[in-house]
C-alpha atoms as a PDB file:
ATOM      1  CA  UNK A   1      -1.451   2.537  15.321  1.00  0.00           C
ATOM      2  CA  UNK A   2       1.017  -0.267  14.568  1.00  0.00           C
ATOM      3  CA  UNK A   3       2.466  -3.101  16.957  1.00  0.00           C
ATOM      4  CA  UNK A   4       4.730  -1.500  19.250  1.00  0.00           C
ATOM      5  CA  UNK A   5       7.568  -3.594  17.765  1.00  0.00           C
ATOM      6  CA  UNK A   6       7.168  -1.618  14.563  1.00  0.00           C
ATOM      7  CA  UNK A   7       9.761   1.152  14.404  1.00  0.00           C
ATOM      8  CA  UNK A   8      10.903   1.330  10.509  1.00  0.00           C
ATOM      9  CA  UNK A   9       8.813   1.988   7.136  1.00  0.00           C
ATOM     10  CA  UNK A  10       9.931  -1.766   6.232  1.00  0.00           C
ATOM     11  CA  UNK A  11       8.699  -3.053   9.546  1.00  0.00           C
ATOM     12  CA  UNK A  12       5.358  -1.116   9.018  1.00  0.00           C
ATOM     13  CA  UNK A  13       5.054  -2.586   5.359  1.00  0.00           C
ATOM     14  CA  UNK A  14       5.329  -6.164   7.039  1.00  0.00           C
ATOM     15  CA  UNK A  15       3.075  -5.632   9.306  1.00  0.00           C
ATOM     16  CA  UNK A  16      -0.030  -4.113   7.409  1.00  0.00           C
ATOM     17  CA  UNK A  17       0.769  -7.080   4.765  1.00  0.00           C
ATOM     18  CA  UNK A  18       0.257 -10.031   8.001  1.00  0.00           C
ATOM     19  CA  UNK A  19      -2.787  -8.390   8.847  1.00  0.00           C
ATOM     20  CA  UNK A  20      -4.475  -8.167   5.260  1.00  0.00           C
ATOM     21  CA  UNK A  21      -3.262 -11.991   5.273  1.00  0.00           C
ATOM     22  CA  UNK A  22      -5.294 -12.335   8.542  1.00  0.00           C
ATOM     23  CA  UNK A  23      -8.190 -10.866   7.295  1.00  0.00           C
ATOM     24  CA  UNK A  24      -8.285 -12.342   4.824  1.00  0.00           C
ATOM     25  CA  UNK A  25      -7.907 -15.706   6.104  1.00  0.00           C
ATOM     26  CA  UNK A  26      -9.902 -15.181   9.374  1.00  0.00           C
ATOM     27  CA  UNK A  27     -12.260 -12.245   8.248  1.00  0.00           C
ATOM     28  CA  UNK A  28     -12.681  -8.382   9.177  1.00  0.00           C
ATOM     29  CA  UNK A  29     -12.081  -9.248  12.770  1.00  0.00           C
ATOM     30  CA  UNK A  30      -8.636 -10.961  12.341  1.00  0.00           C
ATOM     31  CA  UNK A  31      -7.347  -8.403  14.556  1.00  0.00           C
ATOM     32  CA  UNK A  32      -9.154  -8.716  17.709  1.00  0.00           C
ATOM     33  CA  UNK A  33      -9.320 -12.782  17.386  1.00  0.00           C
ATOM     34  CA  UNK A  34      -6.271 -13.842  15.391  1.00  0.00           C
ATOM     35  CA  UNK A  35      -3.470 -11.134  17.091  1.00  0.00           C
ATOM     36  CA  UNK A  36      -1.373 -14.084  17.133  1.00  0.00           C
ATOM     37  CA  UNK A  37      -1.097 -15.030  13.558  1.00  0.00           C
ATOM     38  CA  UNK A  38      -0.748 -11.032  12.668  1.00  0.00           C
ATOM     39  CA  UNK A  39       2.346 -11.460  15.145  1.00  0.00           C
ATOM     40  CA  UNK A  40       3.716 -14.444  13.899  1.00  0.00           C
ATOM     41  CA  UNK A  41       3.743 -13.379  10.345  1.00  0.00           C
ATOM     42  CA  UNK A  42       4.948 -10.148  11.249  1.00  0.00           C
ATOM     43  CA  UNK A  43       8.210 -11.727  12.679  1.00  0.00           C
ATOM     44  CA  UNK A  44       8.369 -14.219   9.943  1.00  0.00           C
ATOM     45  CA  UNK A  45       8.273 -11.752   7.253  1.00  0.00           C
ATOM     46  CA  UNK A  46      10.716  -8.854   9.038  1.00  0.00           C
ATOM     47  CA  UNK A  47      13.221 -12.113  10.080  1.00  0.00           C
ATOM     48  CA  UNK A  48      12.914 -13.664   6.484  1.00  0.00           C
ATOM     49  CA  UNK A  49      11.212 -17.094   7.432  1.00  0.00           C
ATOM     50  CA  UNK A  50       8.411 -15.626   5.543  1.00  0.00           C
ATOM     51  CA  UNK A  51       8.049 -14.425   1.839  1.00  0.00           C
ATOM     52  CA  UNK A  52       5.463 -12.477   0.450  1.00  0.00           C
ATOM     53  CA  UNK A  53       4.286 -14.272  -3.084  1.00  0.00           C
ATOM     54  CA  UNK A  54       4.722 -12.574  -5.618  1.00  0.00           C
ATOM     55  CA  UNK A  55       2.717  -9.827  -7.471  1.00  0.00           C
ATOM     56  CA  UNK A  56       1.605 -11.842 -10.008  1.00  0.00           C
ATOM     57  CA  UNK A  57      -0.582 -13.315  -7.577  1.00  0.00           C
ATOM     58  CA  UNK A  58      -2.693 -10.452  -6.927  1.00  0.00           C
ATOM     59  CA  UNK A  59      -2.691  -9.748 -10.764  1.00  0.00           C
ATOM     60  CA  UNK A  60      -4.425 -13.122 -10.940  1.00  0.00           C
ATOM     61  CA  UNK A  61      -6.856 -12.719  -8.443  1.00  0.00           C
ATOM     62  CA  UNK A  62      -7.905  -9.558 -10.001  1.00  0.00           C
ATOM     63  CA  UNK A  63      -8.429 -10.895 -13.205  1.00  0.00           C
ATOM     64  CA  UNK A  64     -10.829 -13.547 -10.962  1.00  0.00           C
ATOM     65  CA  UNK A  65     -13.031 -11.164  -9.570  1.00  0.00           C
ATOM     66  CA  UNK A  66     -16.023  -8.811 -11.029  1.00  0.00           C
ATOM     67  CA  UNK A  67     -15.159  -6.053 -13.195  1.00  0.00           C
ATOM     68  CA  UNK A  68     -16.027  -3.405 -11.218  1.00  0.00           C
ATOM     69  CA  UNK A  69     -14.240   0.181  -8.739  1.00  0.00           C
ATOM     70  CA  UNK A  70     -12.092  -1.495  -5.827  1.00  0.00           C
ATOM     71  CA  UNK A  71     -13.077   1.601  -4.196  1.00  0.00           C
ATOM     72  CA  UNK A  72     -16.800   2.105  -4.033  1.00  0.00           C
ATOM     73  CA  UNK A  73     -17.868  -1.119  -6.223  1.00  0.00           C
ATOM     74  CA  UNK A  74     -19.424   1.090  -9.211  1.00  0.00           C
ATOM     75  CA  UNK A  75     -19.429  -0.739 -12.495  1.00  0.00           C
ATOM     76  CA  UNK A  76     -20.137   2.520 -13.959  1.00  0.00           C
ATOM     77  CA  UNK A  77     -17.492   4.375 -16.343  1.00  0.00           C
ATOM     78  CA  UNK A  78     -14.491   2.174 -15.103  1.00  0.00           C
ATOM     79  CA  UNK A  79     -10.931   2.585 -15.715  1.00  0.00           C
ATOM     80  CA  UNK A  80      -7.511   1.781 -15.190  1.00  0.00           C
ATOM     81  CA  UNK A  81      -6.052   3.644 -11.665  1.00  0.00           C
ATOM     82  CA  UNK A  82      -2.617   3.169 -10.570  1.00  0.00           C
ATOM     83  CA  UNK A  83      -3.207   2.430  -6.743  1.00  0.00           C
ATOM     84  CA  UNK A  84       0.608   4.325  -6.775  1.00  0.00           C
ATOM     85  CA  UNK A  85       0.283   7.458  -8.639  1.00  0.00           C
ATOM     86  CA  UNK A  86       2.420   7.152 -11.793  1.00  0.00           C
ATOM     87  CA  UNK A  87       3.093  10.931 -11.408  1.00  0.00           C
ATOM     88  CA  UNK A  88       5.458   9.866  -8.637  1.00  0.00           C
ATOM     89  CA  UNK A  89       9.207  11.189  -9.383  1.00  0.00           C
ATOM     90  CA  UNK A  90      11.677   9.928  -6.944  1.00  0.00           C
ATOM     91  CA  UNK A  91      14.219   9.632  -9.534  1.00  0.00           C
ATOM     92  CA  UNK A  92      14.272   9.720 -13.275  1.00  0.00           C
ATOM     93  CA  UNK A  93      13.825   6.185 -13.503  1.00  0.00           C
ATOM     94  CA  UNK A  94      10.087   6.350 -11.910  1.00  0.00           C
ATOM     95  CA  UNK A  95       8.478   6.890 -15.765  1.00  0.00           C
ATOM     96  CA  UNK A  96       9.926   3.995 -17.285  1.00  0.00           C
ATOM     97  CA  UNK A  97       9.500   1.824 -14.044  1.00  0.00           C
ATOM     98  CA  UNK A  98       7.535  -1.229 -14.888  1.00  0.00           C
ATOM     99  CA  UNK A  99       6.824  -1.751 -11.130  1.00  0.00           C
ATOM    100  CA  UNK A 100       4.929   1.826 -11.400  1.00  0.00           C
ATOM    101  CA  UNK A 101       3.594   1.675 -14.641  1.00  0.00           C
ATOM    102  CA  UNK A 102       2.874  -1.703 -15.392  1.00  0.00           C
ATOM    103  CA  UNK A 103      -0.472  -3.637 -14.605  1.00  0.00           C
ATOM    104  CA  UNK A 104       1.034  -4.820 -11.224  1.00  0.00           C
ATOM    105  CA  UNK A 105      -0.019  -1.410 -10.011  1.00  0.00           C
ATOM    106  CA  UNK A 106      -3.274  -0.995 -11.895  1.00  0.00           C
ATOM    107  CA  UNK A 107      -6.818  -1.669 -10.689  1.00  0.00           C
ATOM    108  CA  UNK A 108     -10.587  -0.900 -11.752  1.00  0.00           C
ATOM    109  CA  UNK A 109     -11.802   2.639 -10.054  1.00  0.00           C
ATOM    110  CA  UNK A 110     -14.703   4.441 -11.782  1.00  0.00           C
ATOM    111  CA  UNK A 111     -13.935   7.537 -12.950  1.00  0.00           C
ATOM    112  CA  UNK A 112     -14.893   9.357  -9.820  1.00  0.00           C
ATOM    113  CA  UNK A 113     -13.120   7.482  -7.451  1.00  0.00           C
ATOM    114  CA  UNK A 114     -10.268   7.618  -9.699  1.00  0.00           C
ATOM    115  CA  UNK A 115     -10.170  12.133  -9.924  1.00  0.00           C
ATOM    116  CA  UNK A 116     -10.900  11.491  -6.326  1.00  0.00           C
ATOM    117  CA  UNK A 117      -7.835   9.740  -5.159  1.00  0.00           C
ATOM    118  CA  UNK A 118      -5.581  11.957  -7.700  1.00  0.00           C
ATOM    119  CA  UNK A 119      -1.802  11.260  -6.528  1.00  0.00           C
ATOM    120  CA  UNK A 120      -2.949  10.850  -2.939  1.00  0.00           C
ATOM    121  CA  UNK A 121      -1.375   7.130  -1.405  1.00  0.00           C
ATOM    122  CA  UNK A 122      -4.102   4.170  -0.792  1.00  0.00           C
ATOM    123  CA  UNK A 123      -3.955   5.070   3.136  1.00  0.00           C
ATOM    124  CA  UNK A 124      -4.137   9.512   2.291  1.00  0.00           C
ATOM    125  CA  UNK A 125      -7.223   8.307   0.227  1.00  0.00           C
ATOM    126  CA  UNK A 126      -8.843   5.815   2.880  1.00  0.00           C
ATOM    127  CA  UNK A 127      -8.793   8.276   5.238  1.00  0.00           C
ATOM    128  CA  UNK A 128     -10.503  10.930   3.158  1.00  0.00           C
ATOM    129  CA  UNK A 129     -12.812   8.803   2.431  1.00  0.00           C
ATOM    130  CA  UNK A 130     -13.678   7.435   6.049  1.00  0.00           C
ATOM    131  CA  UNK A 131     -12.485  10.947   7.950  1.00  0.00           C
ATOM    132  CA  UNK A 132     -14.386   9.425  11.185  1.00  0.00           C
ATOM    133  CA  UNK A 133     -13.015   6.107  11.240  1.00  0.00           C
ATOM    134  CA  UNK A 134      -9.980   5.748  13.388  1.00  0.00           C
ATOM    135  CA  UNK A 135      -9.393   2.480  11.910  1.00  0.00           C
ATOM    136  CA  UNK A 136      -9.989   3.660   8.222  1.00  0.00           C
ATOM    137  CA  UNK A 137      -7.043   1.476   7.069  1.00  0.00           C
ATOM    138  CA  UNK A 138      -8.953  -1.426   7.812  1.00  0.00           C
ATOM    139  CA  UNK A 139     -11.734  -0.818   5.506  1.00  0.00           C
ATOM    140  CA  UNK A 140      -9.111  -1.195   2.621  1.00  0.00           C
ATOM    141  CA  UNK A 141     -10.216  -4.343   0.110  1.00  0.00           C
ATOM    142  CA  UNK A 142      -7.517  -6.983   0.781  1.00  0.00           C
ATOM    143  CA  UNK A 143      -6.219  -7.065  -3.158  1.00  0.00           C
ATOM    144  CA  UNK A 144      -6.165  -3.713  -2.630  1.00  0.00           C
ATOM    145  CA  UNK A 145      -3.658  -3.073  -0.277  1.00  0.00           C
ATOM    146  CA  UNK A 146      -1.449  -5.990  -0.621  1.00  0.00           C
ATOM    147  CA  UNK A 147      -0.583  -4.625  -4.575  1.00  0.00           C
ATOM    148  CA  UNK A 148      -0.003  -1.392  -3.056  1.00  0.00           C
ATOM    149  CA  UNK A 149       2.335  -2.530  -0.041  1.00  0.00           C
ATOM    150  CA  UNK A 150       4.012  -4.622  -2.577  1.00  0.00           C
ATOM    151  CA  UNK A 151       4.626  -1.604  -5.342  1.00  0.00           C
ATOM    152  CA  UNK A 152       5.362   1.151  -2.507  1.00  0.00           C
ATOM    153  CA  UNK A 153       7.630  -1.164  -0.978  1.00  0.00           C
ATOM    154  CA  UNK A 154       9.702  -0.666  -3.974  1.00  0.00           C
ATOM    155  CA  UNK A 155       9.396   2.982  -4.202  1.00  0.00           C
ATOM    156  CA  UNK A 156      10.770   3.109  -0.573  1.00  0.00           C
ATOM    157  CA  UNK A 157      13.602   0.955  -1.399  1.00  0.00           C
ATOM    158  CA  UNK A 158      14.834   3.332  -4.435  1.00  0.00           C
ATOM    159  CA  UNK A 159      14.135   6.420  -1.810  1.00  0.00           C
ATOM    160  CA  UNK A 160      16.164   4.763   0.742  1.00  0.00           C
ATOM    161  CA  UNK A 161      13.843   5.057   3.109  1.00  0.00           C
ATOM    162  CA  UNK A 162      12.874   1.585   4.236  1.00  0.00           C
ATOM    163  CA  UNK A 163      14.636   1.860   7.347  1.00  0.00           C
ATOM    164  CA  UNK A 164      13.131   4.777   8.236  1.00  0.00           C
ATOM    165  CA  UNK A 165      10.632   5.618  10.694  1.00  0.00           C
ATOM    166  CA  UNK A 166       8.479   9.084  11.084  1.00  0.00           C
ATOM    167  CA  UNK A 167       9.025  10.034   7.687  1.00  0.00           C
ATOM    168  CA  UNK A 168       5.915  12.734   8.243  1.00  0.00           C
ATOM    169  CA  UNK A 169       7.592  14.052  11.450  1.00  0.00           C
ATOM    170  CA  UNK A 170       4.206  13.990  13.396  1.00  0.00           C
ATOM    171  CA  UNK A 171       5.765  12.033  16.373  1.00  0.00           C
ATOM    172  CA  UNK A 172       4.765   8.483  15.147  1.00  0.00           C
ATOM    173  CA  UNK A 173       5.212   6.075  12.792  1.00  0.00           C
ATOM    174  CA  UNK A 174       1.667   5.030  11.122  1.00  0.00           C
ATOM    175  CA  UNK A 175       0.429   4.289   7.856  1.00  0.00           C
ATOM    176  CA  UNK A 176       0.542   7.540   6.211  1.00  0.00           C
ATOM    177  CA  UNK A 177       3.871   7.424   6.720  1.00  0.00           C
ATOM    178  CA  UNK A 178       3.933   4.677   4.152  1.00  0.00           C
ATOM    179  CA  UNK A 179       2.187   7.472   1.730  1.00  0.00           C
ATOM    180  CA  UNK A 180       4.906  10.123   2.604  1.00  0.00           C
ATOM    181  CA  UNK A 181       7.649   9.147  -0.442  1.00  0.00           C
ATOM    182  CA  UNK A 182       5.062   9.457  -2.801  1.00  0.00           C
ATOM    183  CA  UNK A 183       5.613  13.387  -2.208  1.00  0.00           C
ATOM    184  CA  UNK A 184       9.771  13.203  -1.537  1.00  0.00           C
ATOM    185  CA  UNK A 185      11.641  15.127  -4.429  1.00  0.00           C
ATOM    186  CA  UNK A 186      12.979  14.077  -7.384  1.00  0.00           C
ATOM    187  CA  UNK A 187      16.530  12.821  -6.964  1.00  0.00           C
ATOM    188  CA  UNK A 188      18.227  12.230 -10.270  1.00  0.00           C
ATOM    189  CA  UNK A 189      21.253   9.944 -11.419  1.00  0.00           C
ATOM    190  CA  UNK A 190      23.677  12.374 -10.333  1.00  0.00           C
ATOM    191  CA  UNK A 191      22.012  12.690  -6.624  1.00  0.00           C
ATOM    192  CA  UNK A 192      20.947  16.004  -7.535  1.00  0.00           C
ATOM    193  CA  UNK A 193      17.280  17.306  -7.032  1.00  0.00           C
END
């Protein structure tokens, strides 16, 4: 469940990205001890004081670190995944979309974990894969989830729906409602479907 002052997809975007910066500067219990900082950045990032770096930075760090499944840490039968499902259509622009399917959305996943996820979004997928974890979303690897908050944040923005909240009409906003364009329908140039 998000910080009460969390009402929009945006809002929800900003706030999972302070707390993988809080974990990853203070460690897996960021939450509990550095509520704070999460805050802080929160506000900074939803009022502008704070920018997200760039992609590329991610892209670097995963160059840095061991060839191996950011999922379940195989180094068995590897390949590229795109942590956003390049089968996504919410327009006809989506399949030429460097954002989508360019290396900023690519990772290792061995082949498994890779059928496994399918076109499922990084939080569907988490919680699949941790079904008794309430907190399943925070056993996400950092570079994971901050090159998927930065992509989806972009799909959002072409589906409009940044400023929305529920978009899984369950009754409250979480982080599978960050998952929920990834299944919205295909709206072409003309604003048809």
């Amino acid at each position: 469940m998000p910080d009460r002052d969390v009402h929009t997809i945006k809002e929800l975007i900003y706030y999972q990205y302070a707390k993988v910066m809080a974990r990853s500067a203070f460690g897996p219990d960021a939450k509990k001890e550095s509520y704070g900082f999460i805050k802080q950045s929160f506000r900074d990032l939803k009022e502008g004081r704070k920018q997200w770096s760039e992609i590329t930075r991610e892209d670097k760090q995963f160059i840095q670190t061991e060839k191996k499944c950011l999922y379940c840490g195989s180094t068995d039968n590897l390949q590229w995944e795109h942590i956003v499902p390049k089968s996504i259509k919410l327009n006809d622009r989506c399949p030429v979309c460097e954002r989508l399917q360019g290396i900023h959305n690519q990772v290792w996943a061995c082949s498994k974990c890779n059928l496994e996820k399918g076109d499922k979004g990084l939080y569907s997928h988490f919680q699949t894969i941790f079904p008794g974890d309430r907190k399943y979303y925070d056993r996400i690897p950092a570079l994971l989830e901050k090159k998927y908050l930065k992509t989806i944040y972009f799909c959002h923005e072409c589906a409009g729906t940044l400023d929305n909240g529920d978009l899984d009409g369950d009754g409250s906003i979480t982080v599978l409602d960050i998952d929920k364009v990834l299944h919205l329908q295909c709206i072409g140039q003309d604003g048809k479907t």
